[in-house]
Protein backbone atom coordinates (compact mmCIF):
# COMPACT_ATOMS: atom_id res chain seq x y z
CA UNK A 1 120.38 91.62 106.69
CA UNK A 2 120.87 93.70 103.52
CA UNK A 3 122.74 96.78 103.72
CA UNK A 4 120.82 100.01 102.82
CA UNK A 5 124.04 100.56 99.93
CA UNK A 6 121.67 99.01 97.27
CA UNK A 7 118.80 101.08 98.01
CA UNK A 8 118.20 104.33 99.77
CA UNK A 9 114.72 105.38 100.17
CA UNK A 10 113.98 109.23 101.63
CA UNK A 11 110.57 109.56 103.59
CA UNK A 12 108.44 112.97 104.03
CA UNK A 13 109.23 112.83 107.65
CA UNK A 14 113.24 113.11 106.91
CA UNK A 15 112.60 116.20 104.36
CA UNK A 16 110.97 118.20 106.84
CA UNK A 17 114.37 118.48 108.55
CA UNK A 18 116.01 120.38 105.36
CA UNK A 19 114.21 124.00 105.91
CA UNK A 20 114.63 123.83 109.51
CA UNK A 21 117.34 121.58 110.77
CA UNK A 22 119.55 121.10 107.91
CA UNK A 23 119.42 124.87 106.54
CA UNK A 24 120.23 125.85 110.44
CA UNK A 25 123.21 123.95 110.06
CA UNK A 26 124.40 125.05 107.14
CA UNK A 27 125.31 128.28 109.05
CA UNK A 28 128.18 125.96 111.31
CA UNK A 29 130.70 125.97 108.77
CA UNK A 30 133.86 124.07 109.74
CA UNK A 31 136.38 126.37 111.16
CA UNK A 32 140.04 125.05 112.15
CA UNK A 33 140.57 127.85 114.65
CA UNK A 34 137.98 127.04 117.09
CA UNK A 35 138.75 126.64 121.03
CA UNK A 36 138.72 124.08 122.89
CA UNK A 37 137.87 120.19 122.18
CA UNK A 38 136.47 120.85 118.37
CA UNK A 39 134.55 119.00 116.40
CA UNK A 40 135.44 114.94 116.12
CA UNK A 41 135.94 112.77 113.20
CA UNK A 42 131.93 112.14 112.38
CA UNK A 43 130.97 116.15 113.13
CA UNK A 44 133.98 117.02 110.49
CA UNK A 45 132.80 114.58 107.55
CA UNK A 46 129.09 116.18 108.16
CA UNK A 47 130.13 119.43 108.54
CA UNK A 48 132.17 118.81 104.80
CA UNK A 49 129.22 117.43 103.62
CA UNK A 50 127.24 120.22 104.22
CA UNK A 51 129.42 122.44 103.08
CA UNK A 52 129.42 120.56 99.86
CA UNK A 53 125.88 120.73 99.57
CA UNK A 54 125.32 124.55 100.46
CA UNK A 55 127.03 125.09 96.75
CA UNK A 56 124.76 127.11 94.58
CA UNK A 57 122.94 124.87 92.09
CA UNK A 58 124.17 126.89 89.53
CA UNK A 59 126.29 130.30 89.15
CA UNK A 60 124.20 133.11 90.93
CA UNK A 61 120.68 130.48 92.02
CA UNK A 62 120.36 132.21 95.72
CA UNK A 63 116.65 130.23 96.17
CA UNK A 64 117.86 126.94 96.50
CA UNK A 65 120.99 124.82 97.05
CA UNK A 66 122.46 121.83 95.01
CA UNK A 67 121.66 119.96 98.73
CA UNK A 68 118.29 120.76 99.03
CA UNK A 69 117.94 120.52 94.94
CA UNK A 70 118.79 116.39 95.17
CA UNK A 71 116.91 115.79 98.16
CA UNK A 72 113.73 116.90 96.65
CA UNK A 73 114.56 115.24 93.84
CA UNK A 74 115.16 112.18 95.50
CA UNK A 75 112.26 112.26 97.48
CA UNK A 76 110.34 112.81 93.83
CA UNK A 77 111.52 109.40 92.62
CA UNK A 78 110.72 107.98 95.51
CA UNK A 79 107.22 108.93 96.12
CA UNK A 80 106.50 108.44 92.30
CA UNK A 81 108.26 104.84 92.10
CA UNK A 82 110.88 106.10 89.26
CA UNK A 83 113.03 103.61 87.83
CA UNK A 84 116.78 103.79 88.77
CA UNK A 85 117.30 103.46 84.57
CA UNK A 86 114.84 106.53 84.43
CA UNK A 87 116.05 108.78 87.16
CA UNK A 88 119.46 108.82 85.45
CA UNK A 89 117.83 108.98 82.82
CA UNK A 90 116.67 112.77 84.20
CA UNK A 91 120.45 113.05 85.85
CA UNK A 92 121.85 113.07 82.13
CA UNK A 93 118.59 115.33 80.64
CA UNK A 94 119.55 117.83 83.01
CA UNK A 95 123.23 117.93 82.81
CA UNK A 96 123.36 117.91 79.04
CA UNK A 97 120.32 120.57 79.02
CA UNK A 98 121.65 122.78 82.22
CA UNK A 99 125.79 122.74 81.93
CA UNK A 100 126.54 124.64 84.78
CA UNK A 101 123.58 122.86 87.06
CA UNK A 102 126.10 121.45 89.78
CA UNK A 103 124.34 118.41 90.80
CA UNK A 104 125.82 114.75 90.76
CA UNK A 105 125.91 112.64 87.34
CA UNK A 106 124.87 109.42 88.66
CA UNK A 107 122.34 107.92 90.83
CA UNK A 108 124.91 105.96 93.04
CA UNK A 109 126.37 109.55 93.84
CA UNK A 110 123.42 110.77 94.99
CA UNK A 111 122.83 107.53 96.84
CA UNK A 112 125.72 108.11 98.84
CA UNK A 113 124.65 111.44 99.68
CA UNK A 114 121.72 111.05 100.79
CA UNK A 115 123.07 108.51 103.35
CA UNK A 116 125.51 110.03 104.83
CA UNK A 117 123.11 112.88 105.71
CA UNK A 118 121.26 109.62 107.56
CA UNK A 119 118.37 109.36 105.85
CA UNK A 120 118.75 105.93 104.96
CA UNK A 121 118.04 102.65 106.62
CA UNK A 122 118.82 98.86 107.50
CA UNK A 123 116.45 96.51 105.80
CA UNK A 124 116.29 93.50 107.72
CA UNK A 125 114.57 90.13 106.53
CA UNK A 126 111.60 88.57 108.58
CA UNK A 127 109.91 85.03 109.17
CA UNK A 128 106.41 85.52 107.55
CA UNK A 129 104.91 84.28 110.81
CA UNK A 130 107.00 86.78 112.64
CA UNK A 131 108.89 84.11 114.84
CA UNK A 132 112.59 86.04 114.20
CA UNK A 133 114.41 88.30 112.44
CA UNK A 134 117.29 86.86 110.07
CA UNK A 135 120.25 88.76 111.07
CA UNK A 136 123.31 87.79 113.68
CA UNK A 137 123.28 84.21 114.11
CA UNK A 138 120.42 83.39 111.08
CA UNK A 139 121.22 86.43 108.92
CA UNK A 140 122.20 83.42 106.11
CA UNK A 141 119.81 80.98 107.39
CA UNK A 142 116.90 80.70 103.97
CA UNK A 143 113.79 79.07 106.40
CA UNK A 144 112.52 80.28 109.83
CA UNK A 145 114.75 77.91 112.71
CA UNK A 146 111.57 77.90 115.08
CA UNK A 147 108.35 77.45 112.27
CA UNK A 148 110.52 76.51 109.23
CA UNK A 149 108.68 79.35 106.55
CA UNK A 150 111.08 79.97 103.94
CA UNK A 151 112.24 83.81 104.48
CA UNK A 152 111.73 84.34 100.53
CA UNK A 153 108.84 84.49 97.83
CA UNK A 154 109.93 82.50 94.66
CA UNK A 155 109.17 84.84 91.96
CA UNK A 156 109.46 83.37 88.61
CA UNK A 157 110.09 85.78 85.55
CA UNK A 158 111.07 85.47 81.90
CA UNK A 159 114.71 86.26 81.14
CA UNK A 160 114.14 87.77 77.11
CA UNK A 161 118.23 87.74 76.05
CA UNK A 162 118.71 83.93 77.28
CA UNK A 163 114.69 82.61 76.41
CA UNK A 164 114.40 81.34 79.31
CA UNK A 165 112.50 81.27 82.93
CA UNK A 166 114.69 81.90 86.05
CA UNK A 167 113.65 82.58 89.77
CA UNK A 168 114.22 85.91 91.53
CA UNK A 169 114.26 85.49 95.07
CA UNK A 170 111.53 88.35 96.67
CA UNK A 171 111.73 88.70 100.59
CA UNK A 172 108.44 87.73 102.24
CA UNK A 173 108.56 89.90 105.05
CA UNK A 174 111.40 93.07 105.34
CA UNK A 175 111.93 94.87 108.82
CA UNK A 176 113.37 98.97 108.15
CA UNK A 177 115.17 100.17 110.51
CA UNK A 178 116.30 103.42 111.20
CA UNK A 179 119.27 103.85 113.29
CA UNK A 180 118.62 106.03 116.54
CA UNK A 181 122.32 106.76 116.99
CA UNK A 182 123.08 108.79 114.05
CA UNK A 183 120.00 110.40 114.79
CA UNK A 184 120.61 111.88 118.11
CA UNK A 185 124.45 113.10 117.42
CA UNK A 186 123.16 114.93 114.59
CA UNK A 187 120.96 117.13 116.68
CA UNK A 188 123.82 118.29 118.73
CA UNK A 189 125.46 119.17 115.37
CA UNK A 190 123.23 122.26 115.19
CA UNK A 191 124.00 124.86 118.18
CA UNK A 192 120.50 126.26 118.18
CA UNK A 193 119.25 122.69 118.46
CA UNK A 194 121.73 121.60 120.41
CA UNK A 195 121.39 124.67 123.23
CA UNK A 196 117.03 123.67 122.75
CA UNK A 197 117.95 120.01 124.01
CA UNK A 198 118.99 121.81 127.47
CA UNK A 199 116.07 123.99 127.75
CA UNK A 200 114.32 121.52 130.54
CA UNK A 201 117.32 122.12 132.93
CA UNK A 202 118.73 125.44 132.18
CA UNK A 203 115.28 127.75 131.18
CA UNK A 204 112.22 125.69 132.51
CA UNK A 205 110.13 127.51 135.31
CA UNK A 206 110.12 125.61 138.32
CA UNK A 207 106.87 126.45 140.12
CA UNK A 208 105.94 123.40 140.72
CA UNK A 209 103.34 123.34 137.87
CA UNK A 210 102.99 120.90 135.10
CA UNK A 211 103.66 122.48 131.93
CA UNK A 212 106.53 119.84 130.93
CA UNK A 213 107.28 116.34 130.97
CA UNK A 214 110.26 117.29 133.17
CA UNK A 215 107.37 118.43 135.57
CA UNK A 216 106.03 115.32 136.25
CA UNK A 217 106.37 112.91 139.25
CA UNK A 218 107.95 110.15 136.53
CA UNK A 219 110.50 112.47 135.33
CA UNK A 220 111.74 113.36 139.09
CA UNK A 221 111.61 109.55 140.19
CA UNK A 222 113.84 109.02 137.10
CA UNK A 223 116.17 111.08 138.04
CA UNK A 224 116.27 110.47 141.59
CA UNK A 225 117.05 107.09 141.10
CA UNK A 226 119.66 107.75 138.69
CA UNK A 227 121.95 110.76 139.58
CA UNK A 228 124.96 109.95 137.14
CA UNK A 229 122.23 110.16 134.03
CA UNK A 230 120.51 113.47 135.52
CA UNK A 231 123.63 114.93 136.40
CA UNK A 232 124.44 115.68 132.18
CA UNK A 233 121.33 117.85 130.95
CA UNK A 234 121.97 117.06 127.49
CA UNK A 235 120.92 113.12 128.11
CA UNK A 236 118.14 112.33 126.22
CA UNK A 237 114.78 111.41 127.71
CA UNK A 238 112.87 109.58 124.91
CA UNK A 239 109.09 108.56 124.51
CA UNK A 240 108.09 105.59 122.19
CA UNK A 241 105.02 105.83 119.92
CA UNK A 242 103.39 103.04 117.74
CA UNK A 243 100.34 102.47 116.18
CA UNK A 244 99.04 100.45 113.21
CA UNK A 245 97.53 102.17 109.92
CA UNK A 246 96.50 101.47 106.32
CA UNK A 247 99.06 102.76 103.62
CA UNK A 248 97.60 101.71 100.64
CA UNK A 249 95.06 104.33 100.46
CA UNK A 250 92.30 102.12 100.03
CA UNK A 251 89.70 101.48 103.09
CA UNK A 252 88.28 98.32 101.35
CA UNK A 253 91.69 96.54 101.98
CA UNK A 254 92.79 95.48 105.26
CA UNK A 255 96.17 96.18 105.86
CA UNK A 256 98.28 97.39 108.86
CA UNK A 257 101.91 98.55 108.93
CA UNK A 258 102.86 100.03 112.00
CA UNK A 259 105.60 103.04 112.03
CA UNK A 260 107.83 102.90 115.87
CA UNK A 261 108.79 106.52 116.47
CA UNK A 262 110.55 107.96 119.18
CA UNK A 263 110.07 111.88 120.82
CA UNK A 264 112.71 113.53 122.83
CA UNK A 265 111.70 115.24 125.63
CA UNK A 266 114.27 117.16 126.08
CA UNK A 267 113.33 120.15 123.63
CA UNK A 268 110.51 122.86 124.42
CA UNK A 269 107.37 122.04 124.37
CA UNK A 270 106.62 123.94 121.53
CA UNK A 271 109.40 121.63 119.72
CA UNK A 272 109.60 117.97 120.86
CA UNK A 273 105.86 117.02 118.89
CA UNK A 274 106.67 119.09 115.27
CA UNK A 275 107.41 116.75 112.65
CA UNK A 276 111.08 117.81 112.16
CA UNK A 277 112.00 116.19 115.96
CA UNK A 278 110.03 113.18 115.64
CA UNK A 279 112.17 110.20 114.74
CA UNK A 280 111.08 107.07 113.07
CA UNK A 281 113.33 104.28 114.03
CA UNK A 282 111.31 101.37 113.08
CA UNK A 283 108.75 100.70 110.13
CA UNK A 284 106.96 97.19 110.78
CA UNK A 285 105.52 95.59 108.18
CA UNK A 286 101.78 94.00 107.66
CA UNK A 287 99.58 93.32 106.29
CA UNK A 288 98.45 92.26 110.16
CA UNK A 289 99.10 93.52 113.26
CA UNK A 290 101.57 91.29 115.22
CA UNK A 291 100.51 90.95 118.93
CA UNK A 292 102.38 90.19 121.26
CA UNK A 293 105.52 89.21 118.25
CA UNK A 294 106.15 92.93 118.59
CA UNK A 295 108.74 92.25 120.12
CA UNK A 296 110.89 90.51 117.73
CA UNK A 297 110.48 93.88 116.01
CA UNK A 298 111.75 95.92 118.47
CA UNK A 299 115.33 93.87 118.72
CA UNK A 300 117.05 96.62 116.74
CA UNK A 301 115.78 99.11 118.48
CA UNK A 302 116.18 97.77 122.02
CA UNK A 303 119.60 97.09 121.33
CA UNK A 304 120.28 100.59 120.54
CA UNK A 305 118.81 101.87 123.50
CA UNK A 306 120.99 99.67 125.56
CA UNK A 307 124.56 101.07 124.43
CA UNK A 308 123.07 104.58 124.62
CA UNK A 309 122.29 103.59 128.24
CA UNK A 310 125.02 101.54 129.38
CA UNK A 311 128.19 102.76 127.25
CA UNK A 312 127.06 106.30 125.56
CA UNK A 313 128.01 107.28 122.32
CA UNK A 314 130.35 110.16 121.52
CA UNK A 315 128.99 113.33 120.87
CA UNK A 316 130.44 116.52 119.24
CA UNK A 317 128.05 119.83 120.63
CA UNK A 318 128.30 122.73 118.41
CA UNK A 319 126.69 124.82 121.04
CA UNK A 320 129.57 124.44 123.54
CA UNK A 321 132.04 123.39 121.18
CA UNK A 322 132.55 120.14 123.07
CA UNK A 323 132.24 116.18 122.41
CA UNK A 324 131.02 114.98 125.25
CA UNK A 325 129.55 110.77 125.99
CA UNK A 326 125.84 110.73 124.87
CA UNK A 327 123.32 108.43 126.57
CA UNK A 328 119.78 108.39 126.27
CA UNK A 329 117.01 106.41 128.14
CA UNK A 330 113.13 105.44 127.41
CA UNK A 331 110.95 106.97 130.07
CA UNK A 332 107.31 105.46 128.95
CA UNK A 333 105.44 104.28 125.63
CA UNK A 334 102.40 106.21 124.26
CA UNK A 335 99.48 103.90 121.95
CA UNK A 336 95.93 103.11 122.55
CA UNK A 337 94.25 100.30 124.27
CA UNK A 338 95.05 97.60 121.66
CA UNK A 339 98.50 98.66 121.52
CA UNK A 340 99.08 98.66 125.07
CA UNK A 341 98.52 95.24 125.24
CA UNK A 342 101.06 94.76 122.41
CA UNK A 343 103.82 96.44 123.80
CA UNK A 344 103.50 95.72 127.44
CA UNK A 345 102.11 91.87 127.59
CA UNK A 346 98.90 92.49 129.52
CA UNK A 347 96.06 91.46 128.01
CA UNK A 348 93.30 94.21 127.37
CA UNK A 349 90.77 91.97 126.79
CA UNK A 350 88.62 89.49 129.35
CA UNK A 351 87.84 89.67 132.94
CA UNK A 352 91.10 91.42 133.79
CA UNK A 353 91.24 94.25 130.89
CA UNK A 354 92.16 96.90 133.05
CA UNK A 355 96.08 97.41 133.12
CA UNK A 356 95.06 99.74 136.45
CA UNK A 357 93.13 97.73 138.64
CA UNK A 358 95.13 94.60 137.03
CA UNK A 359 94.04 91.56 139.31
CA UNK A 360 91.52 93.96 141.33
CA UNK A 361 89.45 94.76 137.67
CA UNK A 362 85.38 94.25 138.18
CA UNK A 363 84.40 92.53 135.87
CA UNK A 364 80.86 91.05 134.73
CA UNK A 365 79.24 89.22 131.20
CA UNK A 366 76.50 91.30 129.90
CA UNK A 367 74.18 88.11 128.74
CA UNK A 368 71.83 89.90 126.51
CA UNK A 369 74.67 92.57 124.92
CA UNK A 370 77.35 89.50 124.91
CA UNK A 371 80.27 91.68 125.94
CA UNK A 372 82.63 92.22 128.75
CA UNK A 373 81.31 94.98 131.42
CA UNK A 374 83.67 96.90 133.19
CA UNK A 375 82.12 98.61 136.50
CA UNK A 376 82.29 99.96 140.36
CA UNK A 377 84.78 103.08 139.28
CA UNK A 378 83.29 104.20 142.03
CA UNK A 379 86.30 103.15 144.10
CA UNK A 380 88.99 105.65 142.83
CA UNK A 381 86.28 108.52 144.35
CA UNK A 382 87.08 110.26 147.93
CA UNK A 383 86.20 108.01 150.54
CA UNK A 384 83.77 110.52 152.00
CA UNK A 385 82.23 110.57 148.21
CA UNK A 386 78.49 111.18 148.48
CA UNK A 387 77.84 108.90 145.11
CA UNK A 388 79.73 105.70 147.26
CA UNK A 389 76.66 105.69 148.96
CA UNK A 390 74.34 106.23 146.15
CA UNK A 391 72.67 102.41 145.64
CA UNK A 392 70.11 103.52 143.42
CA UNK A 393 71.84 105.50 140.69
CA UNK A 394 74.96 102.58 140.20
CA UNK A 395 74.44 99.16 141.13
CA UNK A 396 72.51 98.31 143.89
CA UNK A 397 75.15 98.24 146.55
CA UNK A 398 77.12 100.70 148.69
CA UNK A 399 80.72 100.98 147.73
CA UNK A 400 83.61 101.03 150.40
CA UNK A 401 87.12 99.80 149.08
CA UNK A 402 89.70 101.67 147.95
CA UNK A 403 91.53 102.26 144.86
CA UNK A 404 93.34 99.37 143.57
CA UNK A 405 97.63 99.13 143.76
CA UNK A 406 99.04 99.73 140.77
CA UNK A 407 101.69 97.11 139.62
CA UNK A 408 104.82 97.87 140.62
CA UNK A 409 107.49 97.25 137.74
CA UNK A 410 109.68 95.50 140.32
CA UNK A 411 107.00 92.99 141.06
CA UNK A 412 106.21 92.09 137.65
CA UNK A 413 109.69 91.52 136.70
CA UNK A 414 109.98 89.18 139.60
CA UNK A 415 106.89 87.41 138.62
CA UNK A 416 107.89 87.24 134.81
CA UNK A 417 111.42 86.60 134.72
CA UNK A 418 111.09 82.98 134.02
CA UNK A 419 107.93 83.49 131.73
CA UNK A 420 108.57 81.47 128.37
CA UNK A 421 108.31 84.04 125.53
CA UNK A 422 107.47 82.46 122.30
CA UNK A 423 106.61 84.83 119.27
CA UNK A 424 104.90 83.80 115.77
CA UNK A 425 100.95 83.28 114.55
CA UNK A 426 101.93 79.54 114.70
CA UNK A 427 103.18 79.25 118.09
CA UNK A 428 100.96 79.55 121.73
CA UNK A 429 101.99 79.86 125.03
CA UNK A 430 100.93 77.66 127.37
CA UNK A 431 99.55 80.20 130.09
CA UNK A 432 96.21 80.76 131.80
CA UNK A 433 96.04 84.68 133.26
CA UNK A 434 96.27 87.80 131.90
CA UNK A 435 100.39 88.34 130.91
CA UNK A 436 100.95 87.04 127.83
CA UNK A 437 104.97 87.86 127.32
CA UNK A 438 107.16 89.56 129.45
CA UNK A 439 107.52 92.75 127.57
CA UNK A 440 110.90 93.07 125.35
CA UNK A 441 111.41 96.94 127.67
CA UNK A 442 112.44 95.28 130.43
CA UNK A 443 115.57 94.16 128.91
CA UNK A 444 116.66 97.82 129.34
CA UNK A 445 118.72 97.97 133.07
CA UNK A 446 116.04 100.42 134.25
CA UNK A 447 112.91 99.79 133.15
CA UNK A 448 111.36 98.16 136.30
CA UNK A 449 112.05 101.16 138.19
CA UNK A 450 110.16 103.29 136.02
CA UNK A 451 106.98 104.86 137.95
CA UNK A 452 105.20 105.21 134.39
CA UNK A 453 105.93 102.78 132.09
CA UNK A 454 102.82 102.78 129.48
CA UNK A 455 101.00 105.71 128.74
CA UNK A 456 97.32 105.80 126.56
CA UNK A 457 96.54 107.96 123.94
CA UNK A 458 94.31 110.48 125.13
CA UNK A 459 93.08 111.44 121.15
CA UNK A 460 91.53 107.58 120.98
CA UNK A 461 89.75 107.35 123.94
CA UNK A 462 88.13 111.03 123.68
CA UNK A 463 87.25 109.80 120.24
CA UNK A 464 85.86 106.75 121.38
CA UNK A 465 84.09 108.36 124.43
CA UNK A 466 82.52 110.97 122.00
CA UNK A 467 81.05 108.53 119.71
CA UNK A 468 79.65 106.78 121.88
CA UNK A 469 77.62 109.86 123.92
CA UNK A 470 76.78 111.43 120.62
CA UNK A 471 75.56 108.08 119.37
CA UNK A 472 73.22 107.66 122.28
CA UNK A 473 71.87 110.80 122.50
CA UNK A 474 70.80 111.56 118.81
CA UNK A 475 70.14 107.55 118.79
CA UNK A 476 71.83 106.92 115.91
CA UNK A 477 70.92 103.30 114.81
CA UNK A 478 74.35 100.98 115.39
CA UNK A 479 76.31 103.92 117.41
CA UNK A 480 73.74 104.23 120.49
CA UNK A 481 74.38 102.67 123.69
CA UNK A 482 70.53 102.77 124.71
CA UNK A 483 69.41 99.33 122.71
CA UNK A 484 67.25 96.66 123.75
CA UNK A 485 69.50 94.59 124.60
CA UNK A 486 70.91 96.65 127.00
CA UNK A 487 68.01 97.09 128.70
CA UNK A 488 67.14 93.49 129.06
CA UNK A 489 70.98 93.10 130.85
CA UNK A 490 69.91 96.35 133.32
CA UNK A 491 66.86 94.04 134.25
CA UNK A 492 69.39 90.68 134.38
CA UNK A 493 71.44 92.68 136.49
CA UNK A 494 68.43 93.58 138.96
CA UNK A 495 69.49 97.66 138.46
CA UNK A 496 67.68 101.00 137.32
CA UNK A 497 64.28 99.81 137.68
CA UNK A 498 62.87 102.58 135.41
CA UNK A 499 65.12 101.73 132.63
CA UNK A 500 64.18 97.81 132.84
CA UNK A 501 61.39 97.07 129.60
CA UNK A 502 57.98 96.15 130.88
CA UNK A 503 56.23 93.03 130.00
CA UNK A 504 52.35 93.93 128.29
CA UNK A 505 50.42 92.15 126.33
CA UNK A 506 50.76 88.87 128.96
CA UNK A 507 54.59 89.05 128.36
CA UNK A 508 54.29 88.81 124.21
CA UNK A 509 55.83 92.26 124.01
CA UNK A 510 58.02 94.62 126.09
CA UNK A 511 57.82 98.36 126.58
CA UNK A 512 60.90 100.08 126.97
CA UNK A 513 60.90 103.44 128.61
């Protein structure tokens, strides 16, 4: 795993924080008279650093400050792929141009800036086939221990002062991570923040409506089965968010890198989902997306989430002037359909694609469409429901069961806890049902208590839903529902008589109503 001290990269997301979080903090200078506890060791060198930065960039600038100056700046060589030789290049322009601009002379300066601010990362090498990461116990292994893929490209370049060719190693696959920790104690380092990340406890109505997370039945089952963690208000609840998407601009290439971010719940509503509070922690590379191998992904992560559960990390509060043990947990993960199956192990395709009615799913094979059919929703309906009784509008029958039982994270742990994870596009599991991994969450203690473990993105399926009614009803050729072929499956089926295609012509031709 290679250190992010040879390269720091600064993302959009991270320079959001400057007008907002950062320029609130600015305001919590370091003050050695303060009462009780103070700030610890890590608050003090941030606070300094701060302080440092909230220098004007040059006698009398009010607009901006030298911090805010070399972020932007930063973030400009980034976005633009400038050369390290060039960007000091502009370091030296400016200094010799602009004597009193007070900004640093050298790139590895500003480097060192930028990440102790935390807006650097970890990158961490990858088998090709996504089998492991190459850190701990293979950090200096050079080929895959489970597929054997070496973990490099062999680049070969000319070397002009010697005339001659020499190899330059080029990682095949490289894993960023972006440590949580640092993350979370730095929001307490702000009081304004810091007092927002108790609003759920100390200034949430409590009428028994859902306007908050901290309303729901989850939430309440979290916390009644762990008192000690609901007891401090300032524990963060966290929400996981993944999805796959093209970065190279270009819709004729197939690509998909998928971004791992994390939303605390703790903040107003009006806060947790702006740009500033959401917090990448993982950025996964493609140029496919990974299945169930996820996982292997989500080590880092996973293993942060388990000291902020189990031990806590110290935390200095500038709202209550207090350091106090941090610990966080992972309530539920939000995606769509094809991510769900990623992330939890449950297949989403087959006879038993539904994650809710799980082994209960009805399921049929449209012959003529050649596609799974999901039906009989009738089921979750009031059992005095007039359309359970309606044969001729559904499919033929009456309906009388119940709703099916959702899985209970308890029972699936039992039944998985032996299940033989093996990750990578070369290997297969040898299984026959609808798990294909046990999910890398439930390696956090309290997972399988969880009531809601896996949320769906409501945007993709009312997008999906929406296509497909508009589709039908202005029949647009390729998006409507009401084809042919459909109809020939309604008559297969024996269902909706009227919409079945009559036979004329002695059966040569069919007329569809």
């Amino acid at each position: 795993m290679d250190s992010d001290s040879d390269e720091v990269e600064v993302h959009e997301g991270f320079v959001n924080d400057i007008p907002g979080l950062l320029n609130e903090m600015f305001r919590h200078v370091l003050e050695g008279d303060k009462d009780g506890d103070g700030p610890n060791k890590d608050a003090k060198k941030f606070y300094n650093l701060l302080e440092e930065g909230k220098q004007e960039l040059y006698p009398g600038c009010k607009k901006i400050s030298t911090l805010s100056f070399v972020i932007r700046l930063y973030l400009l060589k980034t976005l633009n792929g400038w050369s390290n030789a060039s960007f000091t290049a502009l370091l030296e322009l400016l200094k010799e141009a602009i004597p009193h601009l007070n900004i640093p002379d050298s790139l590895n300066k500003i480097k060192a800036m930028v990440k102790d601010l935390g807006l650097g990362y970890n990158k961490i090498h990858a088998c090709p086939n996504d089998c492991v990461l190459f850190r701990d116990t293979y950090e200096d292994d050079e080929f895959c221990p489970i597929c054997g893929a070496s973990k490099y490209i062999e680049n070969v370049e000319v070397d002009t002062e010697v005339d001659k060719l020499k190899k330059k190693h080029v990682p095949a696959k490289v894993l960023r991570h972006f440590p949580l920790i640092p993350r979370l104690k730095k929001l307490f380092l702000c009081s304004k923040i810091a007092a927002s990340l108790r609003w759920h406890d100390e200034h949430r109505s409590k009428d028994g409506k859902l306007r908050h997370p901290a309303d729901g039945q989850s939430w309440k089952d979290f916390d009644r089965l762990h008192p000690d963690f609901a007891k401090e208000s300032r524990n963060i609840r966290l929400g996981l968010a993944s999805d796959g998407f093209n970065p190279l601009r270009n819709m004729s290439i197939s690509h998909s890198t998928w971004p791992v971010v994390l939303v605390a719940y703790n903040l107003p509503p009006w806060c947790y989902m702006k740009p500033e509070y959401v917090m990448m922690s993982l950025l996964i590379p493609g140029p496919c997306s990974h299945g169930k191998s996820i996982d292997v992904y989500l080590q880092p992560l996973i293993e942060e989430l388990k000291v902020l559960w189990e031990v806590g990390v110290k935390t200095y509060d500038d709202s209550k002037n207090k350091t106090f043990q941090l610990h966080a947990a992972l309530l539920w993960t939000i995606s769509d359909f094809p991510a769900y199956a990623m992330l939890s192990g449950w297949s989403t395709k087959g006879k038993l694609a539904c994650p809710c009615c799980n082994y209960d799913t009805s399921s049929c094979y449209l012959k003529h469409s050649r596609k799974m059919c999901y039906m009989d929703h009738r089921k979750f309906l009031a059992m005095d429901h007039p359309y359970r009784m309606d044969k001729r509008s559904f499919n033929g029958d009456v309906e009388l069961r119940s709703s099916p039982t959702l899985l209970d994270g308890k029972q699936i742990f039992e039944d998985l806890k032996d299940f033989d994870n093996v990750f990578g596009k070369k290997q297969k599991n040898k299984i026959d049902g609808p798990w294909k991994k046990m999910s890398i969450f439930f390696e956090l203690p309290y997972w399988k208590q969880n009531t809601l473990r896996h949320c769906l993105d409501v945007m993709h399926i009312e997008k999906n839903i929406c296509d497909n009614i508009i589709g039908t009803l202005l029949d647009i050729p390729g998006k409507s529902k009401d084809h042919a072929n459909a109809c020939y499956d309604l008559k297969y089926m024996g269902i909706r008589k009227k919409l079945q295609p009559k036979e004329i012509d002695g059966g040569k031709k069919a007329k569809f109503a």
